[in-house]
Protein backbone atom coordinates (compact mmCIF):
# COMPACT_ATOMS: atom_id res chain seq x y z
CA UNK A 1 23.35 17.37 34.13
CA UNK A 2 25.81 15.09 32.78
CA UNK A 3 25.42 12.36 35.21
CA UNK A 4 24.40 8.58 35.30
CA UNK A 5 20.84 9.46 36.87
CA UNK A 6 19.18 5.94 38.25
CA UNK A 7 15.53 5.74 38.64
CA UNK A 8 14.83 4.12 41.99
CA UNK A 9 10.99 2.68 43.17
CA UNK A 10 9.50 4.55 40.20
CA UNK A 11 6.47 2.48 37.98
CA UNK A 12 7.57 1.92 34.39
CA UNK A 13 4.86 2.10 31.83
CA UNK A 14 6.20 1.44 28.09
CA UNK A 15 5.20 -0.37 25.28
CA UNK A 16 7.05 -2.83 23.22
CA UNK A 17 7.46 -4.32 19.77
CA UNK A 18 5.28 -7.73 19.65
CA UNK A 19 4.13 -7.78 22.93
CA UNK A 20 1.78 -5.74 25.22
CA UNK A 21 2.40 -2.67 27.31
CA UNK A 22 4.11 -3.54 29.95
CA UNK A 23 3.42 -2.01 33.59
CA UNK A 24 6.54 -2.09 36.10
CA UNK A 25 5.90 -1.29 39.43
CA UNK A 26 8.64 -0.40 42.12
CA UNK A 27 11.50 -0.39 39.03
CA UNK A 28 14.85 0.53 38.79
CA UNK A 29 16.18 2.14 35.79
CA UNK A 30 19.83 3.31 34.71
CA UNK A 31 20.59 6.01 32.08
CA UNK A 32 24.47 6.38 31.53
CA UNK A 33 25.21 8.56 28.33
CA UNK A 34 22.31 8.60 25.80
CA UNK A 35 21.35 4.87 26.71
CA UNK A 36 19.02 2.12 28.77
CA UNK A 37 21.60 0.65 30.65
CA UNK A 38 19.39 -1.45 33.32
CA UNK A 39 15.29 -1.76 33.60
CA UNK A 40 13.51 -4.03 35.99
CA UNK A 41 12.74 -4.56 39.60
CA UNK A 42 16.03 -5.71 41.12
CA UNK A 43 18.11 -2.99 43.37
CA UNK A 44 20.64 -5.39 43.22
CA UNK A 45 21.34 -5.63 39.23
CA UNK A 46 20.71 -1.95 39.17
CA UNK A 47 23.81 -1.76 41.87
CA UNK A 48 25.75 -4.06 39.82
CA UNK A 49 25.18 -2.16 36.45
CA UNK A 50 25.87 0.85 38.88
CA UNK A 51 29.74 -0.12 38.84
CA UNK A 52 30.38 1.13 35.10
CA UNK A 53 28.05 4.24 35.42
CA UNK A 54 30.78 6.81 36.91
CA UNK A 55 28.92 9.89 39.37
CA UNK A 56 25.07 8.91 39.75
CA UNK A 57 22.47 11.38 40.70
CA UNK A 58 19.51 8.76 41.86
CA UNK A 59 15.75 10.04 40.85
CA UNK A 60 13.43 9.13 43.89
CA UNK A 61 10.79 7.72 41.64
CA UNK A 62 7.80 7.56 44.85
CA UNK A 63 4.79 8.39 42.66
CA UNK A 64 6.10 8.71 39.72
CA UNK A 65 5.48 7.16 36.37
CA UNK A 66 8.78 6.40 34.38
CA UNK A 67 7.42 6.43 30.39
CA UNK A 68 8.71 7.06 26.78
CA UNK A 69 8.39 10.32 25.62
CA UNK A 70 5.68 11.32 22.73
CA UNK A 71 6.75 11.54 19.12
CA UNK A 72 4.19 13.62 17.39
CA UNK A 73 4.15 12.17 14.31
CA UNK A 74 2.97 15.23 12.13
CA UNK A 75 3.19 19.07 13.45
CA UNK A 76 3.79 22.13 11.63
CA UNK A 77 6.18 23.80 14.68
CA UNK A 78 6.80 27.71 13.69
CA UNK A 79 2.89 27.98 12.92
CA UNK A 80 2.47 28.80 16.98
CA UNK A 81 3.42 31.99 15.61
CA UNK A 82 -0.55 31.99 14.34
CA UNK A 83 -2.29 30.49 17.38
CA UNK A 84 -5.74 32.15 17.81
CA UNK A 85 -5.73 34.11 15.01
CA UNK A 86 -7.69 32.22 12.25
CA UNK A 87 -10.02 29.87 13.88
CA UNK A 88 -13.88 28.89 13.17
CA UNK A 89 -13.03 28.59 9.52
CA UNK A 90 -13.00 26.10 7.47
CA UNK A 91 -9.41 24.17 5.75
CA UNK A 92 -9.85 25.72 2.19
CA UNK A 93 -11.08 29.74 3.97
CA UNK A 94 -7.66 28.80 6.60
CA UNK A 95 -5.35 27.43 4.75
CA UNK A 96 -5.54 29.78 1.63
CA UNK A 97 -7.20 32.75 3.23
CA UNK A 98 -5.71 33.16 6.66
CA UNK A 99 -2.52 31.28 6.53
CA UNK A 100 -0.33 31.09 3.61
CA UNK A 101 -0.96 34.90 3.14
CA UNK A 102 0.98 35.54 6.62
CA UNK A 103 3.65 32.66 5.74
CA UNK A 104 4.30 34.78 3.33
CA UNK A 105 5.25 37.23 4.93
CA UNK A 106 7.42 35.15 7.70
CA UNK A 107 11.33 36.10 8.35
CA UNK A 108 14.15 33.51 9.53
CA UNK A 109 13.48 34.92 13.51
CA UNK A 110 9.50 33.90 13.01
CA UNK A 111 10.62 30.48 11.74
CA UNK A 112 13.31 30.30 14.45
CA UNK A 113 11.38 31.42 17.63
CA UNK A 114 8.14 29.89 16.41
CA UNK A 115 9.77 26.98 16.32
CA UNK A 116 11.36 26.95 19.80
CA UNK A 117 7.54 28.11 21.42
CA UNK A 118 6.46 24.79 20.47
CA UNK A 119 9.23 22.99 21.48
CA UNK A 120 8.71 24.63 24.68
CA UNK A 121 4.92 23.10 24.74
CA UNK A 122 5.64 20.00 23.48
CA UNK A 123 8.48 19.37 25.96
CA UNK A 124 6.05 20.46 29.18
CA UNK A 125 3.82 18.44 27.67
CA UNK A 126 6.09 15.38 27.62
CA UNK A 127 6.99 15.44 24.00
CA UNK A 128 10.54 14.62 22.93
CA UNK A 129 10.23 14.55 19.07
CA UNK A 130 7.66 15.99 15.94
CA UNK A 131 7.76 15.20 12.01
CA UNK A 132 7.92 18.60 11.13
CA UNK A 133 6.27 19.60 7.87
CA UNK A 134 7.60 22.55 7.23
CA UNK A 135 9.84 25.31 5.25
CA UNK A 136 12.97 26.43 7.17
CA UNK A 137 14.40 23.49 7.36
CA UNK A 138 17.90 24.90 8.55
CA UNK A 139 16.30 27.28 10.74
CA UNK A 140 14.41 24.97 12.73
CA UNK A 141 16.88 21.78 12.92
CA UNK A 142 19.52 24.04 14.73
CA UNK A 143 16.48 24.94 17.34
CA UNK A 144 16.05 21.13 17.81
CA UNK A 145 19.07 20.76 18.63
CA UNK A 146 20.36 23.86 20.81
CA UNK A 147 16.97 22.40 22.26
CA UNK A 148 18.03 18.57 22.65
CA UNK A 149 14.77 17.65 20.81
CA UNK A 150 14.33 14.84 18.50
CA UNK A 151 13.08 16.01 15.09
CA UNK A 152 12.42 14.39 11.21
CA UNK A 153 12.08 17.80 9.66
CA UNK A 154 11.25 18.22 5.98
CA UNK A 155 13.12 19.26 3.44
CA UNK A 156 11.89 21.31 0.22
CA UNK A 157 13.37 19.64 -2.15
CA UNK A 158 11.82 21.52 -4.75
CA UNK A 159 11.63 25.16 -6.43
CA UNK A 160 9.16 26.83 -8.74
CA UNK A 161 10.12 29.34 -11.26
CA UNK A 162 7.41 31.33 -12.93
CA UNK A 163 4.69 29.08 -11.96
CA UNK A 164 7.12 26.36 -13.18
CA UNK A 165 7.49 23.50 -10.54
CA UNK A 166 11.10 21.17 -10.81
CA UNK A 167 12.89 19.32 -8.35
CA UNK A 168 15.83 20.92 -6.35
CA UNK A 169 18.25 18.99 -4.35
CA UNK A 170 19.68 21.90 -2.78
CA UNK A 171 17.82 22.01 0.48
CA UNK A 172 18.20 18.25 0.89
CA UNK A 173 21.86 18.78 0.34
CA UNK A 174 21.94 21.82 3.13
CA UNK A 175 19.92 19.65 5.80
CA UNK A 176 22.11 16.46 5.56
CA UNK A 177 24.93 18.56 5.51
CA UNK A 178 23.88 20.32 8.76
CA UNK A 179 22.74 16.43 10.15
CA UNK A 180 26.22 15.20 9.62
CA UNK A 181 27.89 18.05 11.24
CA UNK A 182 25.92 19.54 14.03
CA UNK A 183 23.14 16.78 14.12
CA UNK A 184 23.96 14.67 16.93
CA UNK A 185 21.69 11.63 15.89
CA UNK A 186 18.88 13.94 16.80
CA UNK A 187 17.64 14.77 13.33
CA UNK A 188 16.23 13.08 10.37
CA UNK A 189 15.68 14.18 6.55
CA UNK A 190 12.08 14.06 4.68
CA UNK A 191 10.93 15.34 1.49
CA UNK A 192 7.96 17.62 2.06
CA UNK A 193 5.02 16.57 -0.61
CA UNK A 194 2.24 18.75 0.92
CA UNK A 195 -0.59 17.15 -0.89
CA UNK A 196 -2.31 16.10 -4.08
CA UNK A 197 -3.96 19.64 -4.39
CA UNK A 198 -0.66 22.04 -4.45
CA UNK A 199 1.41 21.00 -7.42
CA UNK A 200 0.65 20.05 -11.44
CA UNK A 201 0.12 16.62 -12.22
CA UNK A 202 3.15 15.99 -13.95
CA UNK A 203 5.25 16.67 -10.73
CA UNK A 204 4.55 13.84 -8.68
CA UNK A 205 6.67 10.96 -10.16
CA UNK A 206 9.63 13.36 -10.46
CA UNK A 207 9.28 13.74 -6.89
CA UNK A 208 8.69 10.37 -5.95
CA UNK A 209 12.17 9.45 -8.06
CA UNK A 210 14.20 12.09 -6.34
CA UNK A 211 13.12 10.56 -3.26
CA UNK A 212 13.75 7.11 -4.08
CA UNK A 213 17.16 8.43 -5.33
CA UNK A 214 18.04 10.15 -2.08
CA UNK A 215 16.50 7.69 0.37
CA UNK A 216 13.91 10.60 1.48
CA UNK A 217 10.95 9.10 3.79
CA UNK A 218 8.10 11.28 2.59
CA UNK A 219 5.62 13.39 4.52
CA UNK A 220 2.56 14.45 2.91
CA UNK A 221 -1.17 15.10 4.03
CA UNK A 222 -3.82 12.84 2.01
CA UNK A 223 -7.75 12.63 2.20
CA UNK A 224 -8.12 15.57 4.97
CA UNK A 225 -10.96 16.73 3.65
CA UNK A 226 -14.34 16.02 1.29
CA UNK A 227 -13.05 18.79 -1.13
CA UNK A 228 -9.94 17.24 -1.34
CA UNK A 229 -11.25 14.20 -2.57
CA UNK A 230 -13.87 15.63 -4.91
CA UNK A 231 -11.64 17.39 -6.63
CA UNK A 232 -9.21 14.63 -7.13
CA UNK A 233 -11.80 12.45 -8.73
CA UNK A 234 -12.48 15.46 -10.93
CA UNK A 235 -9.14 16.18 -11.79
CA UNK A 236 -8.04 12.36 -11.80
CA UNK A 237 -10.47 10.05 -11.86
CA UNK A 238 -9.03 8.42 -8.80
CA UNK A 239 -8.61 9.23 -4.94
CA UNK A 240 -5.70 10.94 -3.83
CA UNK A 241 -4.50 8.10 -2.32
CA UNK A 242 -4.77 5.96 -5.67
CA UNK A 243 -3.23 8.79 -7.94
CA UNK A 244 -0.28 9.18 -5.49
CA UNK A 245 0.51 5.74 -5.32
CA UNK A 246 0.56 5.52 -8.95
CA UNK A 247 3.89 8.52 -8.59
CA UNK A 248 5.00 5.95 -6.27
CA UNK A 249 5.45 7.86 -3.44
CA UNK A 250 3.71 5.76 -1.06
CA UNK A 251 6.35 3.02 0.98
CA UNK A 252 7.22 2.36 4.29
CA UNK A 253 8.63 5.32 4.81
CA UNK A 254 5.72 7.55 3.89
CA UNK A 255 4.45 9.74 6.64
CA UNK A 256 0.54 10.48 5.55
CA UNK A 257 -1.16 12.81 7.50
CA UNK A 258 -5.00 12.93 8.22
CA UNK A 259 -6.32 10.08 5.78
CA UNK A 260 -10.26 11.10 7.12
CA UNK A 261 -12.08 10.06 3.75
CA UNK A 262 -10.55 6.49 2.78
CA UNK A 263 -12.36 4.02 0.85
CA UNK A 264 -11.81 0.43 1.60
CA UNK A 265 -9.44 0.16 -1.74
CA UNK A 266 -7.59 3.34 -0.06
CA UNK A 267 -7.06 1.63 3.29
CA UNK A 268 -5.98 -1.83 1.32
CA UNK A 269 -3.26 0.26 -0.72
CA UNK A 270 -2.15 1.96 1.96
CA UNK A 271 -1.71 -1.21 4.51
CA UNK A 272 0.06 -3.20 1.42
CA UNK A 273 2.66 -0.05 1.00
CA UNK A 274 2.61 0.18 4.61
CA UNK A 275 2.54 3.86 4.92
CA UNK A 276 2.53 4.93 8.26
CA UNK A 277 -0.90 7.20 9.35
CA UNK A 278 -0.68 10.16 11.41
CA UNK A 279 -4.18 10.56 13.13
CA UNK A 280 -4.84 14.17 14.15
CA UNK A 281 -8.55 13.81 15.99
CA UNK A 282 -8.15 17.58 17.63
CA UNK A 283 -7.28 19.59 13.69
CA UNK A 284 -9.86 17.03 11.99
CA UNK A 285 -12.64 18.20 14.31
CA UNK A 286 -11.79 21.70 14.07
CA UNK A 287 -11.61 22.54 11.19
CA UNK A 288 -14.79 20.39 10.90
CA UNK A 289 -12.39 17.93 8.28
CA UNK A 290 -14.37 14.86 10.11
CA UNK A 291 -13.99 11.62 11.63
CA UNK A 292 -11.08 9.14 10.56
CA UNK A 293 -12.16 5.81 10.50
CA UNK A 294 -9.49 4.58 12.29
CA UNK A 295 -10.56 1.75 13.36
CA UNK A 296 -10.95 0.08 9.89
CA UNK A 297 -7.53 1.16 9.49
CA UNK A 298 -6.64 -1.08 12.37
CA UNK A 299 -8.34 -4.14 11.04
CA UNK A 300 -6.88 -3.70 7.42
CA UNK A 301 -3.30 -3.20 8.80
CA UNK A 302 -2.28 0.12 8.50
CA UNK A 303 0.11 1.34 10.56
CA UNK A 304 -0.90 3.95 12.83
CA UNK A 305 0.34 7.30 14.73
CA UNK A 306 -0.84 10.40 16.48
CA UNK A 307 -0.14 13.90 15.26
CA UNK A 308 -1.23 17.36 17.14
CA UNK A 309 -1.13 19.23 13.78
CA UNK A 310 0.47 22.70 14.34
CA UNK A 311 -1.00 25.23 16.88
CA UNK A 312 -3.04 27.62 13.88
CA UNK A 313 -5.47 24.30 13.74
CA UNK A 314 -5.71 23.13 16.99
CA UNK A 315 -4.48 25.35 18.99
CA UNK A 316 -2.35 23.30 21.17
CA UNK A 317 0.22 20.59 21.16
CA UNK A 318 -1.33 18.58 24.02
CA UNK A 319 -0.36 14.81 22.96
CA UNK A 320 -2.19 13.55 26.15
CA UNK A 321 -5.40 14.94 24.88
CA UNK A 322 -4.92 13.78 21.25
CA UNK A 323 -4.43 10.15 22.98
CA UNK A 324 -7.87 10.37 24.93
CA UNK A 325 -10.06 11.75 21.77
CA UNK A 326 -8.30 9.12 19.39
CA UNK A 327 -9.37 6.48 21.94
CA UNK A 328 -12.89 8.17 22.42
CA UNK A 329 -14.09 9.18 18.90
CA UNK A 330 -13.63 5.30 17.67
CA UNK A 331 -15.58 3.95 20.69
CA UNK A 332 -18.07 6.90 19.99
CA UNK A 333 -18.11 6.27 16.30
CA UNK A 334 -18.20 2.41 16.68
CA UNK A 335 -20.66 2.37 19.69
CA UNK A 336 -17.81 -0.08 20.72
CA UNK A 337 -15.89 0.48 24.33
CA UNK A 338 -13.50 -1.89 23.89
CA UNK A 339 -12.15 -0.35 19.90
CA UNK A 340 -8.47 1.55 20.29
CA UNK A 341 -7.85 0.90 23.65
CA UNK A 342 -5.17 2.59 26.12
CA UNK A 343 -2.67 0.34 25.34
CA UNK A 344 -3.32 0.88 21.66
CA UNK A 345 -3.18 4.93 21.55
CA UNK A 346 -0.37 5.08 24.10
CA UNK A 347 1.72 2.17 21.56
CA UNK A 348 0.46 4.97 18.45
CA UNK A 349 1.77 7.93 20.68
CA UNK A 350 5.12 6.60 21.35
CA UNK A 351 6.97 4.01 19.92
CA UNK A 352 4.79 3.79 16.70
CA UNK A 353 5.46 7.67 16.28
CA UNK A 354 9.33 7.09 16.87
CA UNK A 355 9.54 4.66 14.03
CA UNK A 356 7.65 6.80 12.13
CA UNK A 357 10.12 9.55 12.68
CA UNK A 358 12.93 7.29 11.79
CA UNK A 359 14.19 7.04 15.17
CA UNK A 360 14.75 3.13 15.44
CA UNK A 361 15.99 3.05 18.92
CA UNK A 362 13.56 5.09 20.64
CA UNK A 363 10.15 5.02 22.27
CA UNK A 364 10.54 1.98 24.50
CA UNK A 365 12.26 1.78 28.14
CA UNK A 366 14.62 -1.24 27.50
CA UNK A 367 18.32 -1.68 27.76
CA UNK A 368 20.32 -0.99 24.87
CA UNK A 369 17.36 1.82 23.67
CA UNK A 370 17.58 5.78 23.77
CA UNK A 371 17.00 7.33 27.38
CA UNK A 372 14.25 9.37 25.73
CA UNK A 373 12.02 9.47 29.28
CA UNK A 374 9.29 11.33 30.49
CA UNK A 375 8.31 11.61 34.45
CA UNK A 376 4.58 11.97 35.46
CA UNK A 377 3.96 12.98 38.86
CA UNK A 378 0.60 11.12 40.12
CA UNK A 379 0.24 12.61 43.18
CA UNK A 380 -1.92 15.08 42.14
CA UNK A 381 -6.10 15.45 42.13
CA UNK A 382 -6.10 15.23 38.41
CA UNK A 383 -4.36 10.95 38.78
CA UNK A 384 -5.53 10.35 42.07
CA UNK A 385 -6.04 7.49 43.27
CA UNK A 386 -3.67 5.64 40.17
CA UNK A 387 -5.79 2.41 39.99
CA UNK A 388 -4.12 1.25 36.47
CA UNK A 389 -1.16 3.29 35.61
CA UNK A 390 -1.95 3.44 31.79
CA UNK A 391 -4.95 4.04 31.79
CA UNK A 392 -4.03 7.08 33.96
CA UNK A 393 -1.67 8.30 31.51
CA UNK A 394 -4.18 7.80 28.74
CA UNK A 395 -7.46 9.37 30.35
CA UNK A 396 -6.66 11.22 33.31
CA UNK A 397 -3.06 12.92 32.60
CA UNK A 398 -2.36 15.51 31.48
CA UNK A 399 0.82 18.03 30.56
CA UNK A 400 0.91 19.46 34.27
CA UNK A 401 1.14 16.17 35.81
CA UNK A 402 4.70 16.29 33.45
CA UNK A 403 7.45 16.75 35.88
CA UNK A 404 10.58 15.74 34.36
CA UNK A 405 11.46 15.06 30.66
CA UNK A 406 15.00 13.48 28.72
CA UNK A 407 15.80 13.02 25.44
CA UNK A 408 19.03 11.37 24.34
CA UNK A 409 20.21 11.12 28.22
CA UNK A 410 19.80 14.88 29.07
CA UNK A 411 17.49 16.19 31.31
CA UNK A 412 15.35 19.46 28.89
CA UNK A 413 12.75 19.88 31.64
CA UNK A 414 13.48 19.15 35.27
CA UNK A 415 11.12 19.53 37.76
CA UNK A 416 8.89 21.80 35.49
CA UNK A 417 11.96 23.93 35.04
CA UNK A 418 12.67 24.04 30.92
CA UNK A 419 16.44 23.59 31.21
CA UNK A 420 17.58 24.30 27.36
CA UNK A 421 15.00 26.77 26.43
CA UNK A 422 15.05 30.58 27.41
CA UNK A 423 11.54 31.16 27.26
CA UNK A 424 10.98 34.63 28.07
CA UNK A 425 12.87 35.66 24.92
CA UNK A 426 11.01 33.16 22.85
CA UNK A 427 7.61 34.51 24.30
CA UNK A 428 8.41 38.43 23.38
CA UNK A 429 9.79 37.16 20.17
CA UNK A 430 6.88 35.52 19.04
CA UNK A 431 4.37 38.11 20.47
CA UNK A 432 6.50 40.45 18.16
CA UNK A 433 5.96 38.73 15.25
CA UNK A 434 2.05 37.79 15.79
CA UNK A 435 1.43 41.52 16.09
CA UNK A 436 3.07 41.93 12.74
CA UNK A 437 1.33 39.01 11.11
CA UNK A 438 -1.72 39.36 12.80
């Protein structure tokens, strides 16, 4: 659908940079191309802004919400492929007994197809775009985009020769390349630096300067677990955060997953470098990782996201639910209603996850801004009655209340109807390959 589509009587929800979330009832709002064109209340400006919009399809927007999509700001996308296979365990008995053994085994159609199930979920579930953390890069980006999905996707960066680690710039080289040609402003370039724990000491500043020479945001998981920690300290004297600020790979465009067991130093480093924090409440309390203290984070600064993790570690990609146990493990764990509010999680799952993604012009419904939209149908048991429209969305909604979802102007889901994905062929795909990993 190639279409101007105008949003008539439909309540806006979105947040915005310096100010509160805003709440827009009986709003009309223009997409023409990939763009915001017209937001706000008069028919009348809409009509006006109308003239330069071409054919129009009009979206009766009667009980409907009209909000940014999610940017899950750290996932792992083909690892769908392990959903419900190596649970109750936990990270250490997962991650290097259960998991990496089958990624070993992966081919190019598990990394493909895997990848496309969970764009499938996200997309149902009103997700437009993920920080992807994972190998494949090439494999994956062309999914995004057959897909129309927003995506910061890692690159390797790196290769390892007998045991031997050293920096490679192929794979950055092969994902730009792809970017510039077949990109369509719908993919960004990371450098994947999994963690303190996988590489040799000596590694870290190398890749830290190739990033620094390339312009790489960085995406790397930090303080998930007590282990993790301990065995920094042993190794390092220091806490992972501390050792991999002194590679200097944390900066504004760090990505750092999990960051459960920060000290107050930790928190002060990482606010000062301000790295951005993906918070992943449902994979830190499964695989019993713990409780992120984000609410300290919040006072000392740090800038703050939501992550699902991948489906192996949690098993779904629900960002609605990750919103309402962010907001309800800090007033559990402070004994304080009023800590990480609705306006504060739904700001963390949208545009704070956007910037974090690199994606400037996305995650708020102005003019001028990315028509990156999701519709939420409240005329349903689950949202009824509305009473205040974000905190609906935040603690009552829920991925079937997702009727419609755009990114960059097109419709991918329309009326619950995936419009870009075949997913029958995904689903035998992937059951293929989990019977051969299994």
């Amino acid at each position: 659908m190639n279409k101007s589509v105008l949003f008539s009587d439909i309540t806006v929800v979105t947040p915005h940079d310096g100010a509160p979330v805003s709440i827009v009832e009986h709003a009309y709002c223009l997409v023409t191309g990939n763009k915001i064109v017209y937001v706000g209340t008069s028919k009348e400006d809409a009509n006006d802004a109308l003239k330069n919009a071409g054919e129009v399809f009009e979206y009766n927007g009667k009980n409907k919400i009209l909000c940014p999509t999610f940017a899950n700001a750290h996932g792992h996308t083909p690892m769908s492929i392990f959903r419900n296979i190596a649970d109750d365990k936990s990270l250490q008995d997962w991650l290097f007994g259960q998991i990496i053994p089958r990624e070993d085994k992966m081919i190019s159609d598990d990394f493909y197809y895997g990848n496309l199930l969970t764009l499938a979920e996200m997309i149902e579930g009103g997700t437009g775009c993920v920080a992807n953390m994972y190998d494949g890069a090439l494999l994956i980006a062309k999914g995004a985009v057959e897909t129309g999905f927003r995506l910061q996707q890692t690159s390797m960066g790196k290769k390892c020769v007998d045991g031997k680690w050293s920096v490679d710039m192929t794979s950055v080289d092969e994902l730009n390349a792809f970017i510039d040609s077949e990109g369509k402003g719908l993919i960004t370039n990371s450098l994947l630096v999994h963690s303190i724990y996988l590489y040799p000491e000596d590694f870290y500043k190398p890749l830290a300067d190739f990033a620094k020479e390339y312009d790489l945001p960085v995406s790397v998981h930090i303080s998930e677990t007590i282990a993790e920690n301990e065995n920094c300290r042993k190794n390092y004297g220091c806490s992972p955060v501390i050792k991999l600020d002194q590679a200097g790979l944390l900066n504004d465009k760090t990505v750092a997953a999990h960051c459960v067991h920060l000290t107050d130093e930790d928190r002060k480093i990482l606010a000062a470098r301000r790295v951005w924090v993906a918070h992943n409440p449902s994979s830190n309390m499964k695989l019993a990782s713990g409780f992120a203290d984000t609410v300290s984070m919040q006072k000392d600064g740090i800038r703050l996201c939501l992550g699902s993790d991948g489906a192996a570690s949690n098993n779904n990609q629900d960002m609605y639910l990750e919103m309402r146990l962010a907001s309800f493990m800090a007033k559990g764990m402070t004994l304080d209603p009023t800590v990480f509010a609705a306006e504060d999680v739904f700001a963390m799952a949208t545009r704070n996850g956007y910037l974090a993604c690199g994606f400037e012009d996305c995650g708020i419904i102005e003019q001028g801004m990315r028509a990156d939209l999701q519709i939420v149908d409240y005329d349903c048991p689950q949202m009824w009655p509305l009473g205040n429209p974000l905190s609906a969305l935040v603690y009552s909604c829920g991925p079937k209340c997702v009727e419609s979802v755009m990114i960059d102007g097109q419709f991918v889901l329309y009326k619950h109807e995936l419009k870009t994905i075949d997913l029958e062929k995904v689903k035998d795909k992937t059951k293929k390959t989990m019977e051969r990993l299994k």
